[in-house]
Protein backbone atom coordinates (compact mmCIF):
# COMPACT_ATOMS: atom_id res chain seq x y z
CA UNK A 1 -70.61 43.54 1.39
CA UNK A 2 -68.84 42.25 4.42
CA UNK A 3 -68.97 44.16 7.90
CA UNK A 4 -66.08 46.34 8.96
CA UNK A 5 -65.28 46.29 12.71
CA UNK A 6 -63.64 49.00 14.14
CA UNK A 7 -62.20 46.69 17.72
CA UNK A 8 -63.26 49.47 19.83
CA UNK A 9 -63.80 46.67 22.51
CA UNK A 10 -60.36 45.43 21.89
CA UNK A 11 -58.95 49.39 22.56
CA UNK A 12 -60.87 49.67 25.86
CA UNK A 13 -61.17 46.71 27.24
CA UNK A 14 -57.77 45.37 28.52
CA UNK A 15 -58.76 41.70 29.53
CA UNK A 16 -62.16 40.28 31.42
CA UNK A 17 -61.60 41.69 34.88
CA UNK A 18 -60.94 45.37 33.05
CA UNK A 19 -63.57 46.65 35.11
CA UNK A 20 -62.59 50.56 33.78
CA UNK A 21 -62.91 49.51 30.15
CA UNK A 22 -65.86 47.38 30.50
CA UNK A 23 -67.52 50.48 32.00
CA UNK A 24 -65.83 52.39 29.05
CA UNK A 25 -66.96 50.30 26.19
CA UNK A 26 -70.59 50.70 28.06
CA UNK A 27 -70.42 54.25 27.91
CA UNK A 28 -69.19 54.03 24.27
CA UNK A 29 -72.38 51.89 23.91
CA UNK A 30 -74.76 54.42 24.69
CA UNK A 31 -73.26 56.64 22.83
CA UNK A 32 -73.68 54.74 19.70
CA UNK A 33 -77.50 54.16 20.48
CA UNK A 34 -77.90 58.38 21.48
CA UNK A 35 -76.38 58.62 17.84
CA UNK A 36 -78.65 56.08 16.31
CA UNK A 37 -81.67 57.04 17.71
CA UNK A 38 -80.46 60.89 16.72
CA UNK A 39 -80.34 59.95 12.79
CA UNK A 40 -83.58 57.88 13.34
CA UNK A 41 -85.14 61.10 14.45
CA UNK A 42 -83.62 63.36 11.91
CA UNK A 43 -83.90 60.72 8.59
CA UNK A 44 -87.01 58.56 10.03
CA UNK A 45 -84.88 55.30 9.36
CA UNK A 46 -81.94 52.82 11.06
CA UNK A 47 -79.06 53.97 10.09
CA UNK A 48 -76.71 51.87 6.85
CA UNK A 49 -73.42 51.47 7.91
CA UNK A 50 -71.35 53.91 6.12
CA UNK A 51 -73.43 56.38 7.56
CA UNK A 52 -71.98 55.15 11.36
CA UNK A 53 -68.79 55.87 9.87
CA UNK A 54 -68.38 59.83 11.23
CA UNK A 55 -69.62 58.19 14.97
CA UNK A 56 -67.21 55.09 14.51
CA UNK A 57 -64.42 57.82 13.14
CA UNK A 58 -64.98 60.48 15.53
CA UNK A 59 -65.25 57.69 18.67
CA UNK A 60 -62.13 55.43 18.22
CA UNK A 61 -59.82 58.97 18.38
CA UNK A 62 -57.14 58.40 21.57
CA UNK A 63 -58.96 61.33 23.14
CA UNK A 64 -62.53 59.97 22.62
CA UNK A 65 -61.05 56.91 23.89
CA UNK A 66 -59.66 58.31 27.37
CA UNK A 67 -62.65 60.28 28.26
CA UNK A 68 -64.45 56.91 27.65
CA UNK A 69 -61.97 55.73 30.44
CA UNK A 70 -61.56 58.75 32.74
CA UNK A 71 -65.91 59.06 32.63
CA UNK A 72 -65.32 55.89 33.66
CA UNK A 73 -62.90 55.98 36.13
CA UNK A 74 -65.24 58.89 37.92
CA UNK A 75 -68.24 56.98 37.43
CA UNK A 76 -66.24 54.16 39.44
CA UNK A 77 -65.03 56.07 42.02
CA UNK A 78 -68.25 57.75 42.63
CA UNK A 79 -70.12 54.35 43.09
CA UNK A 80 -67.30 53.05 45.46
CA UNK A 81 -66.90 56.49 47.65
CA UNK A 82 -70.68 56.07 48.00
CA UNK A 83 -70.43 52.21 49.07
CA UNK A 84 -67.67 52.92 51.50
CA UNK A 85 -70.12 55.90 52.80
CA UNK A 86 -72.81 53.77 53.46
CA UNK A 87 -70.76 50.85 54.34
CA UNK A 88 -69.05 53.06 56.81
CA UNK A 89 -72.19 54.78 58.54
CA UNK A 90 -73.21 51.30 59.11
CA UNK A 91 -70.44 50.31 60.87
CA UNK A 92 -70.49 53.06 62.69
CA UNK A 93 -74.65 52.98 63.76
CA UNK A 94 -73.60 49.03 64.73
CA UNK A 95 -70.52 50.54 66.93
CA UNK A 96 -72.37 53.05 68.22
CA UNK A 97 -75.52 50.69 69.30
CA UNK A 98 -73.22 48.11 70.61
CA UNK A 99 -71.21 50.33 72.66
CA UNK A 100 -74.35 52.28 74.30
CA UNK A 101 -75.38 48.26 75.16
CA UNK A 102 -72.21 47.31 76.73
CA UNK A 103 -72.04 50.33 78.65
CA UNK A 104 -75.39 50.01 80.02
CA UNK A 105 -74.59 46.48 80.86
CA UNK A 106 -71.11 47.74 82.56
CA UNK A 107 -72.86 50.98 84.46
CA UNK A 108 -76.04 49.09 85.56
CA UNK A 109 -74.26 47.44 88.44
CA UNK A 110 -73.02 51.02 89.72
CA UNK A 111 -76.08 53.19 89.52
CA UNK A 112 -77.01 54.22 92.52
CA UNK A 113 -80.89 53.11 93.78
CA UNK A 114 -83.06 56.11 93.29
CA UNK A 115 -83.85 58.28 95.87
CA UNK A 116 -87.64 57.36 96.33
CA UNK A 117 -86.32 53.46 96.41
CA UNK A 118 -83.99 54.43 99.49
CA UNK A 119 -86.24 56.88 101.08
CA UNK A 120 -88.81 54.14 101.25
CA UNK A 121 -86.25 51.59 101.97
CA UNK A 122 -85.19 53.72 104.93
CA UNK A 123 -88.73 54.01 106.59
CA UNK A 124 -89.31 50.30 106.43
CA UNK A 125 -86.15 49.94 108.40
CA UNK A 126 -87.30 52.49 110.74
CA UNK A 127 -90.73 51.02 111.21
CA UNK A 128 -89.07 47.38 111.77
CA UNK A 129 -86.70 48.67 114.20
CA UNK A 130 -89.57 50.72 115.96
CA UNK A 131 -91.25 47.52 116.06
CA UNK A 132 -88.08 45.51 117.49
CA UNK A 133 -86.87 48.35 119.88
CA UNK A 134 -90.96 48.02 121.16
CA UNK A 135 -90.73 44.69 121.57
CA UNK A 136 -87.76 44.41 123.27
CA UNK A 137 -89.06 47.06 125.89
CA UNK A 138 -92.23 45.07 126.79
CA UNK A 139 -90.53 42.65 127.63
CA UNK A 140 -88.08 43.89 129.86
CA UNK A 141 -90.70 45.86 131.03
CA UNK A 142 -92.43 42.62 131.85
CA UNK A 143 -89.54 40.65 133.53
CA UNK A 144 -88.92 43.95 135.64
CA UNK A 145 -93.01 43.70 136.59
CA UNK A 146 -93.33 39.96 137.34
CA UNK A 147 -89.94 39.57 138.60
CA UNK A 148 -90.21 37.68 142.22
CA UNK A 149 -94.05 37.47 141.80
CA UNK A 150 -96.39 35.00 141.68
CA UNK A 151 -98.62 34.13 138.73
CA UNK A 152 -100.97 31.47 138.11
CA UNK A 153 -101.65 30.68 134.47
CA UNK A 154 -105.47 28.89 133.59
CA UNK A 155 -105.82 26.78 130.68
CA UNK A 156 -108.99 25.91 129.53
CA UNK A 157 -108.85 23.41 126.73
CA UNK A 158 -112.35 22.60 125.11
CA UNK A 159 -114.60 20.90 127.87
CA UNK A 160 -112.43 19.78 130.24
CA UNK A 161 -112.18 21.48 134.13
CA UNK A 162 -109.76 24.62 134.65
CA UNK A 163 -106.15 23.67 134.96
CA UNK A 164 -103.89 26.22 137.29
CA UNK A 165 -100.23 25.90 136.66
CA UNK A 166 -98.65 27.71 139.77
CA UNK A 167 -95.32 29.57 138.67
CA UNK A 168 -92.74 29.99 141.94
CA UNK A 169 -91.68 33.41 142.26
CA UNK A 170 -87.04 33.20 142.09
């Protein structure tokens, strides 16, 4: 006895990039093997082939046919909403890093030093200027002392005798 085919495939599936019918003749699929295994189950044997008749029959209807489609058209649109989600909240997460980066990179610059940093930046100045401002008073304070007086400086190098260097008073 030769097969019959019922081109169910032929129904769904438009051409090879039909993505909604390939999905559809999938779905159409399973349902065939939920129905096999069923009468396996109830009859504890495969099914013959006249006895996939009602399935084939009740299957290839135009309505059973576009739910095939429309289930898939959901199940399509559910898997790409969820890519674009993800897809999305990635781009976003990268955005959001990169920006925080470049911003930190752009702000750096303009932060202000911290307050401890200046404080103690400030009392090192102080102390240096102390310093400078001491300095600078010893010795005008010794020009004003020495000032038309006489000195005589001794330099004693190693072993040799005591050398005077007389400095003239102005």
């Amino acid at each position: 006895m030769a097969r019959e085919y019922n081109y169910i495939y032929r129904r769904l599936v438009e051409d090879q990039s039909d993505i909604i019918g390939h999905i559809a003749y999938s779905l159409y699929k399973a349902d065939k093997v939920q129905y096999i295994n069923q009468f396996k189950e109830e009859n504890g044997r495969e099914p013959k082939e006249g006895e996939l008749k009602p399935f084939h029959d009740a299957s290839c209807m135009d309505g059973s046919l576009n739910g095939y489609k429309d289930l898939a058209v959901t199940i399509l649109k559910d898997f790409l909403d969820n890519t674009l989600t993800e897809a999305m909240q990635q781009a976003e997460a990268e955005c959001q890093k990169d920006y925080k980066e470049n911003l930190r990179e752009v702000v750096a610059p303009m932060t202000p030093i911290s307050k401890a940093r200046r404080y103690g930046e400030g009392i090192m100045q102080s102390v240096v200027g102390a310093l400078v401002f001491a300095l600078l008073v010893a010795a005008i304070a010794f020009i004003i002392q020495f000032k038309g007086a006489e000195f005589t400086i001794n330099v004693t190098p190693g072993q040799q005798a005591n050398q005077e260097i007389v400095v003239p008073a102005e």
